[in-house]
N, C-alpha and C. Protein backbone atom coordinates (compact mmCIF):
# COMPACT_ATOMS: atom_id res chain seq x y z
N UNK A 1 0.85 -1.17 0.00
CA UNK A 1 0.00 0.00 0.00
C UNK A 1 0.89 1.24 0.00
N UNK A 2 0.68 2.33 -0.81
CA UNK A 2 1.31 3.34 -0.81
C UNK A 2 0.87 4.54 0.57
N UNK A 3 1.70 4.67 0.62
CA UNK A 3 1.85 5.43 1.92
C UNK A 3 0.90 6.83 1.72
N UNK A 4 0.12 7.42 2.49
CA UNK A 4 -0.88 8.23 2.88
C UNK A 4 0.07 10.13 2.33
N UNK A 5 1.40 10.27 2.86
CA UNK A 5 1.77 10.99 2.68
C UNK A 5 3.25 11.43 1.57
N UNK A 6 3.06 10.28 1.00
CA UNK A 6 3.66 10.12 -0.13
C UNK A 6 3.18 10.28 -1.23
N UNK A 7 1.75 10.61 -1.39
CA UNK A 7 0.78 10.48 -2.38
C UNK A 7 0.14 11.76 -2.41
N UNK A 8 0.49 12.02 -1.35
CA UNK A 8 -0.48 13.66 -0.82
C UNK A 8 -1.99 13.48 -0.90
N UNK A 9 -2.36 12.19 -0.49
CA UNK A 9 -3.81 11.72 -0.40
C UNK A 9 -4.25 12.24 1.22
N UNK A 10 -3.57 12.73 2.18
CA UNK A 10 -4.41 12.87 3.43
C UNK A 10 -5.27 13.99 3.49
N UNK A 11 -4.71 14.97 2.37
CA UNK A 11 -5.11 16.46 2.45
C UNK A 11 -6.35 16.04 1.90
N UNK A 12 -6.33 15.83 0.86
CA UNK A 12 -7.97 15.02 0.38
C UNK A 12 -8.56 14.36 1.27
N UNK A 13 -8.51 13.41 1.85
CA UNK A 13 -9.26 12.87 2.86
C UNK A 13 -10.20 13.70 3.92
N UNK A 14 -9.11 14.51 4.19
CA UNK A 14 -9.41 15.35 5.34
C UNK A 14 -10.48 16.27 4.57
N UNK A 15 -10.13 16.96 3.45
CA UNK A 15 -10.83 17.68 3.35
C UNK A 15 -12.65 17.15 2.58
N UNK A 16 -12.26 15.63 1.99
CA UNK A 16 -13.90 15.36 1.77
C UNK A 16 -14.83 15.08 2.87
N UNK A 17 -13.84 14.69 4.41
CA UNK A 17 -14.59 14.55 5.10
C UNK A 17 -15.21 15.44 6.05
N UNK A 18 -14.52 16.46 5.87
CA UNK A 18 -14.94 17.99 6.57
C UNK A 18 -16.55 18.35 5.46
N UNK A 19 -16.28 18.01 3.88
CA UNK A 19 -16.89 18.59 3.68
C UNK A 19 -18.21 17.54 3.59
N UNK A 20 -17.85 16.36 3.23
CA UNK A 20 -19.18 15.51 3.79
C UNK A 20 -19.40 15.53 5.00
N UNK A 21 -18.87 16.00 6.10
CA UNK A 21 -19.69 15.66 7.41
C UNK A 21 -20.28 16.70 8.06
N UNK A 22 -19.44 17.89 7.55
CA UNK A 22 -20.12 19.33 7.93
C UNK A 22 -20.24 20.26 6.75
N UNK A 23 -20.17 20.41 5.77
CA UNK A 23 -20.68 21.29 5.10
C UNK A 23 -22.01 20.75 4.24
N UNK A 24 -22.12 20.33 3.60
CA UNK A 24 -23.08 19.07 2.92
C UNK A 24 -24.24 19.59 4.35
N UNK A 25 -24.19 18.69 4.97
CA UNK A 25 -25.07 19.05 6.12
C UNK A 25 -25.33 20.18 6.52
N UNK A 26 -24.66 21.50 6.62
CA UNK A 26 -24.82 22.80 6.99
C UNK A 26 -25.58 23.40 5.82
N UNK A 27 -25.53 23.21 4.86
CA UNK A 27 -26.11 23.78 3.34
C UNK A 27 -27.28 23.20 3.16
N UNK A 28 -27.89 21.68 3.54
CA UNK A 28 -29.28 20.88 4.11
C UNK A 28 -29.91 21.63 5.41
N UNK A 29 -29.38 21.74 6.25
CA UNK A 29 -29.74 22.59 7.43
C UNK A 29 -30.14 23.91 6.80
N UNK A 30 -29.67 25.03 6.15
CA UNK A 30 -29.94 25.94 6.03
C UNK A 30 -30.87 26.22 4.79
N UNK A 31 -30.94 25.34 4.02
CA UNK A 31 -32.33 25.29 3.03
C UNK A 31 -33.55 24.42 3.81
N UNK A 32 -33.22 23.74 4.52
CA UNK A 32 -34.32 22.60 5.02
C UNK A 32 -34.60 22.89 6.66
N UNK A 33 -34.02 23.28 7.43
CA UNK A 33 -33.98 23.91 8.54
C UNK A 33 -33.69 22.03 9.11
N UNK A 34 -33.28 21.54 8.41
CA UNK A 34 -33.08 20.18 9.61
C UNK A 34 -31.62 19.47 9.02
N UNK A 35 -31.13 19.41 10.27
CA UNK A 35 -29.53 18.51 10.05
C UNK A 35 -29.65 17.06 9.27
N UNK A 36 -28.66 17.05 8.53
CA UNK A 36 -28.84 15.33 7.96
C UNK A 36 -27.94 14.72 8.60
N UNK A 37 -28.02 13.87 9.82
CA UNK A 37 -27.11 12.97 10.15
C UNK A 37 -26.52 11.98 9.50
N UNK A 38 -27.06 11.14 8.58
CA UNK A 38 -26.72 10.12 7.73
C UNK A 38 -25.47 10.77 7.05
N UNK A 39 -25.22 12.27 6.30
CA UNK A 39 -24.40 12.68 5.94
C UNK A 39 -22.93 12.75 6.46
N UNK A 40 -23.35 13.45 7.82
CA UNK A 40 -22.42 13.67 8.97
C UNK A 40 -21.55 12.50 9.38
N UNK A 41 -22.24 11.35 9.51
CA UNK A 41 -22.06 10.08 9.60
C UNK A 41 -20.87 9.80 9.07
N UNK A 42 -21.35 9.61 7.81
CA UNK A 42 -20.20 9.15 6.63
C UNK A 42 -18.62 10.01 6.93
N UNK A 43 -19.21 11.59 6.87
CA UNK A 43 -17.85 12.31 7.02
C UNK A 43 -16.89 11.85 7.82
N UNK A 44 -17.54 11.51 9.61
CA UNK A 44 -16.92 11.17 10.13
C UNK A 44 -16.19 9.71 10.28
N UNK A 45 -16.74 8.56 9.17
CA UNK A 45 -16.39 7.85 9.24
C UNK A 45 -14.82 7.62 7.90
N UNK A 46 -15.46 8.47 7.38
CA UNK A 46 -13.97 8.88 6.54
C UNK A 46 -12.79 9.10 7.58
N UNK A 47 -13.29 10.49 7.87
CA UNK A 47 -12.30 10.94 8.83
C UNK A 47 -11.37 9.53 9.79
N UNK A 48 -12.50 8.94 10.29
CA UNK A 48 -11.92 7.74 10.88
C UNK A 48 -11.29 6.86 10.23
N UNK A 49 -11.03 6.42 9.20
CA UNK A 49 -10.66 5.44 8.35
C UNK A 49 -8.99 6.32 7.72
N UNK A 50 -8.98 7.52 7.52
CA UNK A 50 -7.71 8.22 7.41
C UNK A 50 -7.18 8.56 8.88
N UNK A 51 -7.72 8.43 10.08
CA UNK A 51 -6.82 8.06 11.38
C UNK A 51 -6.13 6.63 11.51
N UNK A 52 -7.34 6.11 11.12
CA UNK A 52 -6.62 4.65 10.98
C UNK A 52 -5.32 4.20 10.23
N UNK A 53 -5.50 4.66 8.82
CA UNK A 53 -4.38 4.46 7.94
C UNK A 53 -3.32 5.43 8.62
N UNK A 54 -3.28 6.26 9.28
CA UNK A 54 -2.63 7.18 9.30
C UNK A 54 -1.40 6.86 10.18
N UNK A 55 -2.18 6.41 11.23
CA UNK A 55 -1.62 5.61 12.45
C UNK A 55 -0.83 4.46 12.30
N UNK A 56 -1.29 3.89 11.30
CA UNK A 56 -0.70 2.34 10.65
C UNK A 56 0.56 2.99 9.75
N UNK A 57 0.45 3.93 8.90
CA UNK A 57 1.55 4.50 8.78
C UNK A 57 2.78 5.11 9.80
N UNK A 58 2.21 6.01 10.52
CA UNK A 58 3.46 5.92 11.85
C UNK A 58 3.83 5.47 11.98
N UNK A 59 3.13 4.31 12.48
CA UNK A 59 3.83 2.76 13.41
C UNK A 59 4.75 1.87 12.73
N UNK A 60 4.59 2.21 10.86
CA UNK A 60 5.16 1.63 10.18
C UNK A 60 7.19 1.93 10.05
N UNK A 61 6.78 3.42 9.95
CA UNK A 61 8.04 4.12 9.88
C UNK A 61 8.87 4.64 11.34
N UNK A 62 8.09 3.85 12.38
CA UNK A 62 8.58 4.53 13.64
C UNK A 62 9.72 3.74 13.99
N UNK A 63 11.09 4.41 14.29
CA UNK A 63 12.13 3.35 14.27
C UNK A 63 13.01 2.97 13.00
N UNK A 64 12.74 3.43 11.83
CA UNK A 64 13.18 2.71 10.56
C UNK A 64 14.13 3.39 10.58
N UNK A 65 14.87 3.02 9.81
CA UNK A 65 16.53 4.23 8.83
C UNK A 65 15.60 4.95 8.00
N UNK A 66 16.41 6.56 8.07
CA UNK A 66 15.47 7.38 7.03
C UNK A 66 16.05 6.69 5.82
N UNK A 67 14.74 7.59 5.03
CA UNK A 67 14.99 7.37 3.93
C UNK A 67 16.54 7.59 2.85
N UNK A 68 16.87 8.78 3.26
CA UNK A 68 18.19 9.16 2.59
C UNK A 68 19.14 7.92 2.86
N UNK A 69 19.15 7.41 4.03
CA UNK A 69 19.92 6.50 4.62
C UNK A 69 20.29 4.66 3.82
N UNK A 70 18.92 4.06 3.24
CA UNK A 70 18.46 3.50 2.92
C UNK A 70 19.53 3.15 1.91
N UNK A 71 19.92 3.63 0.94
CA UNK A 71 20.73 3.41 -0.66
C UNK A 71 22.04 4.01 -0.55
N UNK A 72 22.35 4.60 0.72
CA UNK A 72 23.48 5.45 0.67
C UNK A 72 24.51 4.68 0.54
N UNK A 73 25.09 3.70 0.79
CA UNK A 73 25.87 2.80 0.49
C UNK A 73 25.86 2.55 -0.91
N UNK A 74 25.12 2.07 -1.42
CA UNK A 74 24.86 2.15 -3.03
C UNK A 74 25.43 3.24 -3.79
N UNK A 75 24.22 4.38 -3.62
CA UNK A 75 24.72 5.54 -4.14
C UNK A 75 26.13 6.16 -3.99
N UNK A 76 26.62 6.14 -3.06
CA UNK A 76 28.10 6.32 -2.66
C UNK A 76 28.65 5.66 -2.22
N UNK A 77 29.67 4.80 -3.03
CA UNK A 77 30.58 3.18 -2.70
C UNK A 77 31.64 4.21 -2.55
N UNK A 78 32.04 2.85 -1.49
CA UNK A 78 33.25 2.82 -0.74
C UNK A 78 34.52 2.05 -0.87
N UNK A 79 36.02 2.81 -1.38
CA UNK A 79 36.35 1.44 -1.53
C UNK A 79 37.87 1.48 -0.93
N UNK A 80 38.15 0.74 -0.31
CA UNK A 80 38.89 1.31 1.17
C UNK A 80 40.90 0.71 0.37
N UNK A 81 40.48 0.17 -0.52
CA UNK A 81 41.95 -0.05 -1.69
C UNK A 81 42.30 2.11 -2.03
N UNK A 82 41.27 2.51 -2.23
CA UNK A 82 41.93 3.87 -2.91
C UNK A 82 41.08 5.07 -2.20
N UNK A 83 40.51 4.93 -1.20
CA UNK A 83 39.76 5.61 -0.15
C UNK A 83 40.16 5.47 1.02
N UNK A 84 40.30 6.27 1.80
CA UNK A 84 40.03 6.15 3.34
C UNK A 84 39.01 7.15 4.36
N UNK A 85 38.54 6.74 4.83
CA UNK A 85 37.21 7.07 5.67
C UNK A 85 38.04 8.80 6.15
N UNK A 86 36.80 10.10 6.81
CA UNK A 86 37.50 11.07 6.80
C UNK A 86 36.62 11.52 7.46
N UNK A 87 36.26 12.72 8.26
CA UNK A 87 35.29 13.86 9.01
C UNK A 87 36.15 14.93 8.81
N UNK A 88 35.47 15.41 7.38
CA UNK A 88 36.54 17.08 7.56
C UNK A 88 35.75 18.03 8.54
N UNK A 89 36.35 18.61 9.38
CA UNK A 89 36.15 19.58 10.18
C UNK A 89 36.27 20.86 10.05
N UNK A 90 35.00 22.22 10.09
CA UNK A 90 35.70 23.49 9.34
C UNK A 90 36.42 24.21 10.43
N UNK A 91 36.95 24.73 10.37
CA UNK A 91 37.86 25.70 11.89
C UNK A 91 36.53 26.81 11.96
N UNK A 92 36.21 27.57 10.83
CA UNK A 92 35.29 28.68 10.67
C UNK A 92 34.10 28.24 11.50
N UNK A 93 33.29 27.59 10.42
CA UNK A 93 31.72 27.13 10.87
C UNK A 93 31.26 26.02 12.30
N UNK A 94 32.69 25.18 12.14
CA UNK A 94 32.55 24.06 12.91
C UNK A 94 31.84 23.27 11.91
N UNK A 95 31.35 23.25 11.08
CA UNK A 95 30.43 22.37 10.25
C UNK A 95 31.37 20.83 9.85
N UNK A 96 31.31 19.87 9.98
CA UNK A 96 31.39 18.47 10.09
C UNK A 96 30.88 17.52 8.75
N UNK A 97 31.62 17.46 8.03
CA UNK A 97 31.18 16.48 6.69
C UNK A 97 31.75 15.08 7.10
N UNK A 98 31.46 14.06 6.61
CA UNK A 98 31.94 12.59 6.49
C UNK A 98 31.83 12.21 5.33
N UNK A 99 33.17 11.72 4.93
CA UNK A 99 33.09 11.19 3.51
C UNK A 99 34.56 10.19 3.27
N UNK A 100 34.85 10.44 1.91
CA UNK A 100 35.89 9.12 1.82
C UNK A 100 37.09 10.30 0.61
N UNK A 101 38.58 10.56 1.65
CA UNK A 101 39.83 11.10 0.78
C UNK A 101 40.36 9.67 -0.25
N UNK A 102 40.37 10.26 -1.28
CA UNK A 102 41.46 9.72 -2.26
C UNK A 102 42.46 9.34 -1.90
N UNK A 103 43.10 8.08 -1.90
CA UNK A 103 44.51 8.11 -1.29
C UNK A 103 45.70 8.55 -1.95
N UNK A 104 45.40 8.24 -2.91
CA UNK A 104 46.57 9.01 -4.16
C UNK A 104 46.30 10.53 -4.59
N UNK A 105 45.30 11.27 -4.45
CA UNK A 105 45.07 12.79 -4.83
C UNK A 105 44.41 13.00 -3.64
N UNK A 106 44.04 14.22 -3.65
CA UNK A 106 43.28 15.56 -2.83
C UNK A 106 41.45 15.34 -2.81
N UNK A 107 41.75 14.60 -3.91
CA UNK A 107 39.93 14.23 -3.87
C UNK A 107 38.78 13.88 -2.81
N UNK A 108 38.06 14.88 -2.44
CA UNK A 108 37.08 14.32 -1.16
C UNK A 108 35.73 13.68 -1.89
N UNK A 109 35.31 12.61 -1.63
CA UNK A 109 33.71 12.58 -1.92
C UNK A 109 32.64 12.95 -0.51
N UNK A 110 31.73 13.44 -0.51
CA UNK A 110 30.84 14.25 0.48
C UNK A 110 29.86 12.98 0.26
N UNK A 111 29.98 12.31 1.80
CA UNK A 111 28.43 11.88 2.09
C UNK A 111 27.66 12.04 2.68
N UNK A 112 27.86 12.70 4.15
CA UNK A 112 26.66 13.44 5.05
C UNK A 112 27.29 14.08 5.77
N UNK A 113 26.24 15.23 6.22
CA UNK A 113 26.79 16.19 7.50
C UNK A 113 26.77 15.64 8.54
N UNK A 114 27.61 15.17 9.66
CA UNK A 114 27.47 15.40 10.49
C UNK A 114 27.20 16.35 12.03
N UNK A 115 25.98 16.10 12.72
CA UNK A 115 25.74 17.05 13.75
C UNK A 115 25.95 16.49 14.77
N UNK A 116 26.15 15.47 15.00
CA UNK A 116 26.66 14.80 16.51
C UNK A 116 26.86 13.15 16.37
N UNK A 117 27.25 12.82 17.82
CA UNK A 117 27.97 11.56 17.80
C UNK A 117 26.80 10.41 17.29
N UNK A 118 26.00 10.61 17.06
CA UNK A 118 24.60 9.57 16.58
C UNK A 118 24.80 9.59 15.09
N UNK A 119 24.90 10.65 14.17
CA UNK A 119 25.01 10.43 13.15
C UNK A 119 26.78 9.92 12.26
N UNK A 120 27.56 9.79 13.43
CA UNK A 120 28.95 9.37 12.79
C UNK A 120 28.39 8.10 13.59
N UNK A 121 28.31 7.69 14.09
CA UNK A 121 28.11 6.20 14.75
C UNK A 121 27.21 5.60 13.16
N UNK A 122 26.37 6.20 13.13
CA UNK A 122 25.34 5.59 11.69
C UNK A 122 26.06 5.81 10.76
N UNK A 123 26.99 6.81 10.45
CA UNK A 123 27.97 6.64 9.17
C UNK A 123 29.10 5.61 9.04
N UNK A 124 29.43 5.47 10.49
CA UNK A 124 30.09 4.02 10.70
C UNK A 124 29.51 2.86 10.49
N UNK A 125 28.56 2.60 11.02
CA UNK A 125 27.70 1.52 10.92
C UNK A 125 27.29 1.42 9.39
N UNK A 126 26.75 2.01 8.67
CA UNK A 126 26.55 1.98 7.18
C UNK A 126 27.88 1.70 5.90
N UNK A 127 28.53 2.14 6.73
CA UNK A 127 30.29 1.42 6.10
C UNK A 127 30.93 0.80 6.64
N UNK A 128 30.55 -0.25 7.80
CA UNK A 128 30.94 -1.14 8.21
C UNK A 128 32.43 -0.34 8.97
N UNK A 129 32.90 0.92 9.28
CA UNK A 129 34.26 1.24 10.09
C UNK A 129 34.26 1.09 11.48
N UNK A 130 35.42 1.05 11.69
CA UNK A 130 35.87 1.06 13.02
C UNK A 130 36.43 1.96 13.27
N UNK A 131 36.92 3.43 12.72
CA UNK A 131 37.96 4.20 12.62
C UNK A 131 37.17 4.95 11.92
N UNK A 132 37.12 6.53 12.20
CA UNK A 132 37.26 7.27 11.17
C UNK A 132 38.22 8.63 11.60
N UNK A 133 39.54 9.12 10.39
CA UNK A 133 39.75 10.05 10.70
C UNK A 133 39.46 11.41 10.81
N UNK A 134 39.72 12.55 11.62
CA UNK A 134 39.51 14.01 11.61
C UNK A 134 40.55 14.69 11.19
N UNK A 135 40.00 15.51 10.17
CA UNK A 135 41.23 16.49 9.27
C UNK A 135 40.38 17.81 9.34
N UNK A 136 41.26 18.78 10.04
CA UNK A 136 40.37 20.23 9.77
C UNK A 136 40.94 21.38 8.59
């Protein structure tokens, strides 16, 4: 099943069921002077059925590797014959990259920022290191 907010289907949801459960009914009310519950009904049972999925989605992604995370190995191979693991450090910004120096040239490849010790632990863990060096 495709995911609720990947599709940009919740905004719809939400909004047919606002408008089947209270407007539909407010526009009957005000020509007819009497509420249609049967209408209302439905809205809210929409509404309920996109809590449901909604929730089942959370629970799905709660805990997972993000997404960026997922292919990054793929997308940026590693190859430790003509690479070695690196955290350039700026003196200026403090700003923190992790990536892999060329061993024979100057060449950096950029794979993520790091902002603290959770995300170099996951950059380790995703390249299998034990080591990574700091060069500022």
């Amino acid at each position: 099943m495709k995911k609720i907010n990947s599709i940009h289907f919740g905004g719809i949801m939400i909004a047919a069921s606002l408008v089947t459960g209270i407007v539909i009914p407010a526009v009957i009310w005000f020509l007819k002077g009497k509420w249609f519950w049967p209408i209302s009904v439905a809205g809210a049972l929409i509404l309920l059925v996109f809590a449901v999925l909604f929730a089942i989605e959370m629970h799905q992604d709660n805990g997972k590797i993000p997404h960026y995370v997922k292919h990054l190995k793929e997308t940026v191979p590693y190859d430790p014959e003509k690479q070695y693991p690196v955290i350039r450090n700026s003196i200026c910004t403090g700003e923190k990259i992790a990536g892999f120096r060329d061993k024979q040239g100057n060449g950096f490849t950029e794979v993520m920022v790091i902002h603290n010790d959770e995300e170099k632990r996951l950059f380790m863990n995703i390249y299998d290191l034990t080591t990574v060096k700091d060069e500022y």
